[in-house]
PDB file of N, CA and C in Angstrom:
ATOM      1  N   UNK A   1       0.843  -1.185   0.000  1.00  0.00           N
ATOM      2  CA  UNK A   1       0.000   0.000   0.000  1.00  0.00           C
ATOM      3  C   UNK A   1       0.884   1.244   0.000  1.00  0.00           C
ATOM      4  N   UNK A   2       0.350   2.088  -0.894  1.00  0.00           N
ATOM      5  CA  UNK A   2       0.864   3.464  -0.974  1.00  0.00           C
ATOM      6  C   UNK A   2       1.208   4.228   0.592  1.00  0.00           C
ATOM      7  N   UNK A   3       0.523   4.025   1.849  1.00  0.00           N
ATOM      8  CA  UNK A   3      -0.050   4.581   3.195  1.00  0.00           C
ATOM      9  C   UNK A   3      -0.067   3.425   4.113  1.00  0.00           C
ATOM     10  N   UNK A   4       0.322   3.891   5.174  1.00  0.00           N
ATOM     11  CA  UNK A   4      -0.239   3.318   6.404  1.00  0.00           C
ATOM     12  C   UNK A   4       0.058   4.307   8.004  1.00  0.00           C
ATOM     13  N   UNK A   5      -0.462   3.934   8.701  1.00  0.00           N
ATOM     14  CA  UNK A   5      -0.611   4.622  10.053  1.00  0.00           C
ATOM     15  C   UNK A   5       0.568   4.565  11.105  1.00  0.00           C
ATOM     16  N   UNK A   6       1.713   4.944  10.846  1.00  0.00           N
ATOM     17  CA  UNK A   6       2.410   4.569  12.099  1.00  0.00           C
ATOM     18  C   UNK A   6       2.399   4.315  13.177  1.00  0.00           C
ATOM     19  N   UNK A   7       3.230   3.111  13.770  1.00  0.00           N
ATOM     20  CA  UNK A   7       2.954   2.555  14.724  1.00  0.00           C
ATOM     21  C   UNK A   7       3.843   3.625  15.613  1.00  0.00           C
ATOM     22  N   UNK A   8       2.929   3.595  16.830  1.00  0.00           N
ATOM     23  CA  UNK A   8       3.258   4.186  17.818  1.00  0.00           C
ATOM     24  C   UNK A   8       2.753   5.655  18.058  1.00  0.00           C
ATOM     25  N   UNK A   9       2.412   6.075  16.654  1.00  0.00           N
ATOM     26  CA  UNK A   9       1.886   7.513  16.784  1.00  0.00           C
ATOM     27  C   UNK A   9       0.674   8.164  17.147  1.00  0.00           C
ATOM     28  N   UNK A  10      -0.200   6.914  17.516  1.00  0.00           N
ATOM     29  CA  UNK A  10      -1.448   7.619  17.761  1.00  0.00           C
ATOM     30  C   UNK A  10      -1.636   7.752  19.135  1.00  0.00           C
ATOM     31  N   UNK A  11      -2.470   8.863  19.133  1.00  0.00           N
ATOM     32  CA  UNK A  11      -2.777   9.447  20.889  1.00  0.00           C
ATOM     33  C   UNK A  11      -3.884  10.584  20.900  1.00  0.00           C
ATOM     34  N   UNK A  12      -4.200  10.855  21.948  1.00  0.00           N
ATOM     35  CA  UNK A  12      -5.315  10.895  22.018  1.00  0.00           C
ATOM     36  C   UNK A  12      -4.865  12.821  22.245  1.00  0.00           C
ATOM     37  N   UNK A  13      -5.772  14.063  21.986  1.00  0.00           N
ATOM     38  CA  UNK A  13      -4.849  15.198  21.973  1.00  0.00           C
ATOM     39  C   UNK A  13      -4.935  15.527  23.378  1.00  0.00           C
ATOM     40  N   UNK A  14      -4.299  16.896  23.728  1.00  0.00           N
ATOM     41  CA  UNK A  14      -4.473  17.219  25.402  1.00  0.00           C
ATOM     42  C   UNK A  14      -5.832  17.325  25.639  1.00  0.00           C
ATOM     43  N   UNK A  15      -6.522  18.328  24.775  1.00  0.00           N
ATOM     44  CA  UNK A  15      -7.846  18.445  25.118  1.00  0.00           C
ATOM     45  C   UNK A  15      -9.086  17.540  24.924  1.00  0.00           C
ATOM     46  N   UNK A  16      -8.603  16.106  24.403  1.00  0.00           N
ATOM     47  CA  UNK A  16      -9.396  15.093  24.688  1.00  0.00           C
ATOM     48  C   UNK A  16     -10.921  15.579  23.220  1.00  0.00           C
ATOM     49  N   UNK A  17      -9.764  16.174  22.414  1.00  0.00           N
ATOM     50  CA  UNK A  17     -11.263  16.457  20.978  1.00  0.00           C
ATOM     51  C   UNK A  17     -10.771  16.259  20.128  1.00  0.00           C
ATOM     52  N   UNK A  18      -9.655  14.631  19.744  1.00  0.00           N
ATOM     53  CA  UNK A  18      -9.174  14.500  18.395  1.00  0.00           C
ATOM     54  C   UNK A  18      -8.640  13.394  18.721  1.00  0.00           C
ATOM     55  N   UNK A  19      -8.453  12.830  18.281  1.00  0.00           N
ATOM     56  CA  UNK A  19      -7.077  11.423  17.874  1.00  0.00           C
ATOM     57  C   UNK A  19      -6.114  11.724  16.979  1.00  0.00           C
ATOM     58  N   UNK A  20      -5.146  12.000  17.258  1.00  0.00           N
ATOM     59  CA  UNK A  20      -4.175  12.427  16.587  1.00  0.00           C
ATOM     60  C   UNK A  20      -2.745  11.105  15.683  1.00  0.00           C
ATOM     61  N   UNK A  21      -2.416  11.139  15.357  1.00  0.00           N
ATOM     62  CA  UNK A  21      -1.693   9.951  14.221  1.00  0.00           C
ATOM     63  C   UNK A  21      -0.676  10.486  12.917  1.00  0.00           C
ATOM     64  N   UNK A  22       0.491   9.516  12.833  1.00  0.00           N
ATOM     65  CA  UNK A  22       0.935  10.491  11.548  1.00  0.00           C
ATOM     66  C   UNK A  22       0.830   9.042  10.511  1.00  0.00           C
ATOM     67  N   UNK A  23       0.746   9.407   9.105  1.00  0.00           N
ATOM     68  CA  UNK A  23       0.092   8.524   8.011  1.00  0.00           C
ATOM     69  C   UNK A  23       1.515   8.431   7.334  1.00  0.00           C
ATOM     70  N   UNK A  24       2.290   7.510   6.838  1.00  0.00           N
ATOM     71  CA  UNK A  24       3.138   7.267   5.503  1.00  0.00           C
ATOM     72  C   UNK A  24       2.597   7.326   4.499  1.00  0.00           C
ATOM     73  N   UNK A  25       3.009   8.154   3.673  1.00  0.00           N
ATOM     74  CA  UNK A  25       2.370   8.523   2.661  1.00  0.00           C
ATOM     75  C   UNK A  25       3.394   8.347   1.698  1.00  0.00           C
ATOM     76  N   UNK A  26       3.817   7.520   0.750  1.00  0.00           N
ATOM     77  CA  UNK A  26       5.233   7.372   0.012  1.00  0.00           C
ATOM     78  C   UNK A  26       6.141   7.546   0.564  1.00  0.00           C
ATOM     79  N   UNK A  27       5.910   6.833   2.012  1.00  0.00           N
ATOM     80  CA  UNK A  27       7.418   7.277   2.709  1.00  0.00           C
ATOM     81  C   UNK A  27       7.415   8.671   3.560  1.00  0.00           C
ATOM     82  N   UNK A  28       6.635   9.323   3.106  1.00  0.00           N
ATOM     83  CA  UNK A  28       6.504  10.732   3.750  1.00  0.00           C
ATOM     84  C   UNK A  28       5.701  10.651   5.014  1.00  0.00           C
ATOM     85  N   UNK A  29       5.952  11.341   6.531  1.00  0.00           N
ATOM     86  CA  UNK A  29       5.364  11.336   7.287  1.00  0.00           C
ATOM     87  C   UNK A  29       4.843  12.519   7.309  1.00  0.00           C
ATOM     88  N   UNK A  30       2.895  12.254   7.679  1.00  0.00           N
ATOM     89  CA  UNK A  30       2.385  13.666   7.528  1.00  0.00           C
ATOM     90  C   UNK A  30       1.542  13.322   8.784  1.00  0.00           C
ATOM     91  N   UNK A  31       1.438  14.396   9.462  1.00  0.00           N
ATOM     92  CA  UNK A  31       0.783  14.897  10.581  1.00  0.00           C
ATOM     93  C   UNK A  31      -1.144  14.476  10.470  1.00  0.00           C
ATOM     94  N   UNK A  32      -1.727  14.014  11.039  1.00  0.00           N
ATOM     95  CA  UNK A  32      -2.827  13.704  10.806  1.00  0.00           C
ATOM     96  C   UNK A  32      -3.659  14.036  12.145  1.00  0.00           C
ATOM     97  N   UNK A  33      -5.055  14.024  12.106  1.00  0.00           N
ATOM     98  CA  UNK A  33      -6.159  14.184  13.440  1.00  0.00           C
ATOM     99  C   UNK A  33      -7.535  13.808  12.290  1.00  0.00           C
ATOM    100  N   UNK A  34      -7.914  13.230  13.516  1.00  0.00           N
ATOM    101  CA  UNK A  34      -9.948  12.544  13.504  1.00  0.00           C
ATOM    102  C   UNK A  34     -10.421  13.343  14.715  1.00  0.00           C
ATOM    103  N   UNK A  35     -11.298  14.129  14.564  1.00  0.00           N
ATOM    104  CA  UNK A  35     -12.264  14.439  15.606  1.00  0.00           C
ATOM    105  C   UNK A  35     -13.189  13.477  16.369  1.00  0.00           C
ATOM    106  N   UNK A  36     -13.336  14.086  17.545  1.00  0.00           N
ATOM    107  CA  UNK A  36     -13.909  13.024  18.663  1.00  0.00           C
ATOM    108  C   UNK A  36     -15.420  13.047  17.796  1.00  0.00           C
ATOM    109  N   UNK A  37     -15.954  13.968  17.575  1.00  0.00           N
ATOM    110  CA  UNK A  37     -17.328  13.603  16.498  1.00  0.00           C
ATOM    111  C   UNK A  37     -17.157  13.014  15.388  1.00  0.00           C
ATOM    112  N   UNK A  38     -16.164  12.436  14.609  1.00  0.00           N
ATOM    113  CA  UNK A  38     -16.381  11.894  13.576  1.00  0.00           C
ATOM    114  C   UNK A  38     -15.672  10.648  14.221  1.00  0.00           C
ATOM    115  N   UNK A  39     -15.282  10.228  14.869  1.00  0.00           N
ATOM    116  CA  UNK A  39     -14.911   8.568  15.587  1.00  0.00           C
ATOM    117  C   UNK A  39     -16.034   8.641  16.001  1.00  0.00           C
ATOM    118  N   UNK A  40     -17.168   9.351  16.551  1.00  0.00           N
ATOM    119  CA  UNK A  40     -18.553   8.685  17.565  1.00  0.00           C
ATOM    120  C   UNK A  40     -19.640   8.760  16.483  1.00  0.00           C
ATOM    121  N   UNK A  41     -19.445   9.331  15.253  1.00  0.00           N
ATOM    122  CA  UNK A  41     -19.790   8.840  14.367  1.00  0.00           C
ATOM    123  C   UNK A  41     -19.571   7.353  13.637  1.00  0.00           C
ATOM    124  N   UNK A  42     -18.574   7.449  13.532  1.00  0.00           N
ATOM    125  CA  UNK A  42     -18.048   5.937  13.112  1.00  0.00           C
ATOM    126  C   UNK A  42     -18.496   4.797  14.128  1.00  0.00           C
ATOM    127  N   UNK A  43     -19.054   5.169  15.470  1.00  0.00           N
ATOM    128  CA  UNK A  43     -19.367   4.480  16.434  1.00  0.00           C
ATOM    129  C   UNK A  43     -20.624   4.102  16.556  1.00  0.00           C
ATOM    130  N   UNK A  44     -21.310   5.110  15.431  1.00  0.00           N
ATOM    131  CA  UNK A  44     -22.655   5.072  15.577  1.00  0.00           C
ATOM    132  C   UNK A  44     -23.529   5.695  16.733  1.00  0.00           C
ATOM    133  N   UNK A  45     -22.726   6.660  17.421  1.00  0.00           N
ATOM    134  CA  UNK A  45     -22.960   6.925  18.755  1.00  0.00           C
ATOM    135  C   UNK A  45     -23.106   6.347  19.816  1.00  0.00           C
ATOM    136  N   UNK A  46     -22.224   5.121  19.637  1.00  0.00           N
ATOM    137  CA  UNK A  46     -22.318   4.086  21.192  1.00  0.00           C
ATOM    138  C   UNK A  46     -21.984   4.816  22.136  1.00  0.00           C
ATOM    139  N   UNK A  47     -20.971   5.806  22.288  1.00  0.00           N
ATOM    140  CA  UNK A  47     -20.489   6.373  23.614  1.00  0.00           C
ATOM    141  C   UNK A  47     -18.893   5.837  23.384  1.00  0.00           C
ATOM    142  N   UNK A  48     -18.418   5.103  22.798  1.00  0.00           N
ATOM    143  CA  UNK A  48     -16.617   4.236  23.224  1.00  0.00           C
ATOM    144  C   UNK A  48     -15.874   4.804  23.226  1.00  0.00           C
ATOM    145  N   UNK A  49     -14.743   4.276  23.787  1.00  0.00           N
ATOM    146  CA  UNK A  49     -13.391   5.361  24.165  1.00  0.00           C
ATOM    147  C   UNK A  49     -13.039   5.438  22.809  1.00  0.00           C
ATOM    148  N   UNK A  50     -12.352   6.943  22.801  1.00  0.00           N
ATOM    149  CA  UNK A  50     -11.742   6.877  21.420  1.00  0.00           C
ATOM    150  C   UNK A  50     -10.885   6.523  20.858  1.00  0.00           C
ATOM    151  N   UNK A  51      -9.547   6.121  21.808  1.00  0.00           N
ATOM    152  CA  UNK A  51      -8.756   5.245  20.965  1.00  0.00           C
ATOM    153  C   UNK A  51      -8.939   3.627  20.312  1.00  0.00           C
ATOM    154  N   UNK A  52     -10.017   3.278  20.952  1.00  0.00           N
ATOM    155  CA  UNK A  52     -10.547   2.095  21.199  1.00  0.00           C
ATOM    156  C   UNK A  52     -11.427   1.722  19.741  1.00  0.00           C
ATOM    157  N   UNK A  53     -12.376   2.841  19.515  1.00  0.00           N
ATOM    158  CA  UNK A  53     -13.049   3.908  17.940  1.00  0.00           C
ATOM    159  C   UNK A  53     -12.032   3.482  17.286  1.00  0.00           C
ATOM    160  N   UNK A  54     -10.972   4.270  17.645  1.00  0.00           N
ATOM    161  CA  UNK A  54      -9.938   4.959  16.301  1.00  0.00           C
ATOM    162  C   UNK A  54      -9.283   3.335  15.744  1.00  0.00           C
ATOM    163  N   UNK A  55      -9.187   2.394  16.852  1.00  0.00           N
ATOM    164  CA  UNK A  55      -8.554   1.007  16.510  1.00  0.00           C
ATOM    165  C   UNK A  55      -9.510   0.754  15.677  1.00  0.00           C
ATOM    166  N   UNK A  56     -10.528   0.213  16.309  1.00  0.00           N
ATOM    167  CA  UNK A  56     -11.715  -0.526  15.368  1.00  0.00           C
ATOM    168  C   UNK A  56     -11.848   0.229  13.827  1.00  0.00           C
ATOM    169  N   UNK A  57     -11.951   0.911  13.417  1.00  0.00           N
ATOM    170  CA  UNK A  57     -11.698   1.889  12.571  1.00  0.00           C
ATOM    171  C   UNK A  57     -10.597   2.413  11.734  1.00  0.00           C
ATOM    172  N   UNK A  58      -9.612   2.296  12.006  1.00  0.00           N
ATOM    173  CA  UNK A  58      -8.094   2.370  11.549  1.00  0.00           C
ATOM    174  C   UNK A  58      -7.813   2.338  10.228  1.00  0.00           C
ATOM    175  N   UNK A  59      -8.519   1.466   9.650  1.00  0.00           N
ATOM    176  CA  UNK A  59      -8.162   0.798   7.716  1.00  0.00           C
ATOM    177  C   UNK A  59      -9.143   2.109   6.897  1.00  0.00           C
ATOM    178  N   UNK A  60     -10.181   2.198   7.168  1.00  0.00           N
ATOM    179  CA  UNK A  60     -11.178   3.031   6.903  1.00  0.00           C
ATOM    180  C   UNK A  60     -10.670   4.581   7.462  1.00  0.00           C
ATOM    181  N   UNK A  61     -10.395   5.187   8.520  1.00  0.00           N
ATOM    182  CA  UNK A  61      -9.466   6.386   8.484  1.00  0.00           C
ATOM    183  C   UNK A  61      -8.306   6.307   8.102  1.00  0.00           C
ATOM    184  N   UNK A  62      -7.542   5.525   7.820  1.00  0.00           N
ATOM    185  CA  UNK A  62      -6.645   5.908   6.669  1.00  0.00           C
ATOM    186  C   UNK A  62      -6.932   6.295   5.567  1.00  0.00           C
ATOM    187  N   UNK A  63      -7.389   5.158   5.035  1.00  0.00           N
ATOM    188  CA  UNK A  63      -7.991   5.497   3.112  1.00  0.00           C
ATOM    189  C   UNK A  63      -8.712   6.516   3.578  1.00  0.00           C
ATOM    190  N   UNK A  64      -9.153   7.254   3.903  1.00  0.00           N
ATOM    191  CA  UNK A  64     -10.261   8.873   4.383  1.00  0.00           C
ATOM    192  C   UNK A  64      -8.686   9.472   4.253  1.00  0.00           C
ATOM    193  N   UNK A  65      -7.779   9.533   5.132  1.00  0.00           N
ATOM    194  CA  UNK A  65      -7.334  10.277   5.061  1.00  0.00           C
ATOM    195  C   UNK A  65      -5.901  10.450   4.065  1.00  0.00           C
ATOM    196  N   UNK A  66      -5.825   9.675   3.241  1.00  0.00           N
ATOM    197  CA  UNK A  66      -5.010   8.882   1.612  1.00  0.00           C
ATOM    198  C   UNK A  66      -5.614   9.605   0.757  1.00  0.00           C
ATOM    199  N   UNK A  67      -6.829   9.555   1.349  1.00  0.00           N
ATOM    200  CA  UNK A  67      -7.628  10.021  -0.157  1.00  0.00           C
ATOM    201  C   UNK A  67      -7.550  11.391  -0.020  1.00  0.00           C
ATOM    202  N   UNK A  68      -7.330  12.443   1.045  1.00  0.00           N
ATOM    203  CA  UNK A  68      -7.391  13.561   1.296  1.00  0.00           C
ATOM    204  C   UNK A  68      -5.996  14.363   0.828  1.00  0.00           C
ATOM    205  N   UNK A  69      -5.027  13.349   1.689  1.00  0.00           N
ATOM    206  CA  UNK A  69      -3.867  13.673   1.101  1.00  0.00           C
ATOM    207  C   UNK A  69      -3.054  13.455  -0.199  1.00  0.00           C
ATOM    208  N   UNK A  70      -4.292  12.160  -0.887  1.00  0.00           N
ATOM    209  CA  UNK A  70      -3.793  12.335  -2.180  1.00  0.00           C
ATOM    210  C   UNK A  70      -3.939  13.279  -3.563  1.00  0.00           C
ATOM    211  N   UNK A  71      -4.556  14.320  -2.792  1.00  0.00           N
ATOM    212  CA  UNK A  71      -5.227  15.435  -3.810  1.00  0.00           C
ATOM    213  C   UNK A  71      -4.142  16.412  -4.038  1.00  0.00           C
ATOM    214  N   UNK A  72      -3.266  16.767  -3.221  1.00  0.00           N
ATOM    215  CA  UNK A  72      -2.245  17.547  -2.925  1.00  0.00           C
ATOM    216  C   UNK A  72      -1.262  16.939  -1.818  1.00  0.00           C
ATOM    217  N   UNK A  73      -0.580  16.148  -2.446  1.00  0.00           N
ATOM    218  CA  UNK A  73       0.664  15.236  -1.629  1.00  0.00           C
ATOM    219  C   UNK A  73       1.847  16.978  -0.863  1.00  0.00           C
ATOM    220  N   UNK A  74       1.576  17.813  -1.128  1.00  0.00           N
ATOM    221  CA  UNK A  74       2.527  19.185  -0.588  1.00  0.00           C
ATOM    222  C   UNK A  74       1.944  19.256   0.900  1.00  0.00           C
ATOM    223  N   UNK A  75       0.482  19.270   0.579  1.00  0.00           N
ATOM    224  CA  UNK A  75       0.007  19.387   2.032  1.00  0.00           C
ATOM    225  C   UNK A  75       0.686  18.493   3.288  1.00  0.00           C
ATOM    226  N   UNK A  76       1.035  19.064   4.745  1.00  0.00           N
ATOM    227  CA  UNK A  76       1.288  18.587   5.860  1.00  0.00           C
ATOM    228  C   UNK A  76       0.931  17.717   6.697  1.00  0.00           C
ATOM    229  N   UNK A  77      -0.660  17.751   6.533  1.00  0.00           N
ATOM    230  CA  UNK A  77      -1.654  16.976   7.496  1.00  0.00           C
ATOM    231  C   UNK A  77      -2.879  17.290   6.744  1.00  0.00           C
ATOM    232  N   UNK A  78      -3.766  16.676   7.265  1.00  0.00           N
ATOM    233  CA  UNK A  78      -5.460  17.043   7.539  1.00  0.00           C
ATOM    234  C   UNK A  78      -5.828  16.193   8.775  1.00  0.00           C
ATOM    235  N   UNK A  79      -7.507  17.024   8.716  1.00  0.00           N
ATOM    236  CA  UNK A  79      -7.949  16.578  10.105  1.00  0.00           C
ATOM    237  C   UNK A  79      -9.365  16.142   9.689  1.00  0.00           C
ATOM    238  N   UNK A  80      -9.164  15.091   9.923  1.00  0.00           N
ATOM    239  CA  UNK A  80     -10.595  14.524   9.571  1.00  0.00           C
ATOM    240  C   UNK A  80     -12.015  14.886  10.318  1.00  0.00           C
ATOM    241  N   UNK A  81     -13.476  15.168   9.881  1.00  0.00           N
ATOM    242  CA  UNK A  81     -14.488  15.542  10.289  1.00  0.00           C
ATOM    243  C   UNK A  81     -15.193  14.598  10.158  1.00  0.00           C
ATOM    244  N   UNK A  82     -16.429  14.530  10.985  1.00  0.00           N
ATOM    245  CA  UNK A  82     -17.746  13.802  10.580  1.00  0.00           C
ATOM    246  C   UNK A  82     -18.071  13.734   9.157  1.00  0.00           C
ATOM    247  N   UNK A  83     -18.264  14.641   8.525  1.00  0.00           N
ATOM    248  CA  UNK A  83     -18.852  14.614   7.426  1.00  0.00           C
ATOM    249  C   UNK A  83     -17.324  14.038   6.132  1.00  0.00           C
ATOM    250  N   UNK A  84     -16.562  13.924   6.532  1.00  0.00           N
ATOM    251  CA  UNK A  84     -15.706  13.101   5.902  1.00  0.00           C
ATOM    252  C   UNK A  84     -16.161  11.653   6.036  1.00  0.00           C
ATOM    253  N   UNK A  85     -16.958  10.781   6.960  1.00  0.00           N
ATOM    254  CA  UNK A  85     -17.229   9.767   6.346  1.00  0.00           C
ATOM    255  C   UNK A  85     -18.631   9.625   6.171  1.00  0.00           C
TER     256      UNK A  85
END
């Protein structure tokens, strides 16, 4: 695969309103975030912890966020929203 999620990089932010992660992107490491509303989206609104979300979920926020960064590979990061999935 073109992407994947580095290990070790994900965490949760200080203020507890993102999951934060950096993506390989051809080798390139780019800065990434999912909002706590678009993981409790992905949750369907169960209520679950979010790193816990962000696991179950992982293959599917990548390609979201591959596909974001593959529009303009210059860009640094993005931050994923609800309405991104």
């Amino acid at each position: 695969m073109p992407y994947e999620i580095v290990k070790d990089s994900i965490a949760l932010d200080q203020a507890g309103a993102a999951v934060t992660f950096h993506l390989s992107v051809f080798g390139v490491e780019k800065s990434c975030s999912i909002s706590a509303t678009a993981l409790h989206s992905l949750d369907e609104g169960l209520g679950g912890d979010l790193l816990a979300i962000f696991d179950t979920h992982r293959l599917r926020i990548a390609q979201r966020a591959f596909a974001h960064l593959s529009r303009d590979l210059l860009v640094s990061g993005v931050t994923l929203r609800a309405l991104d999935f």
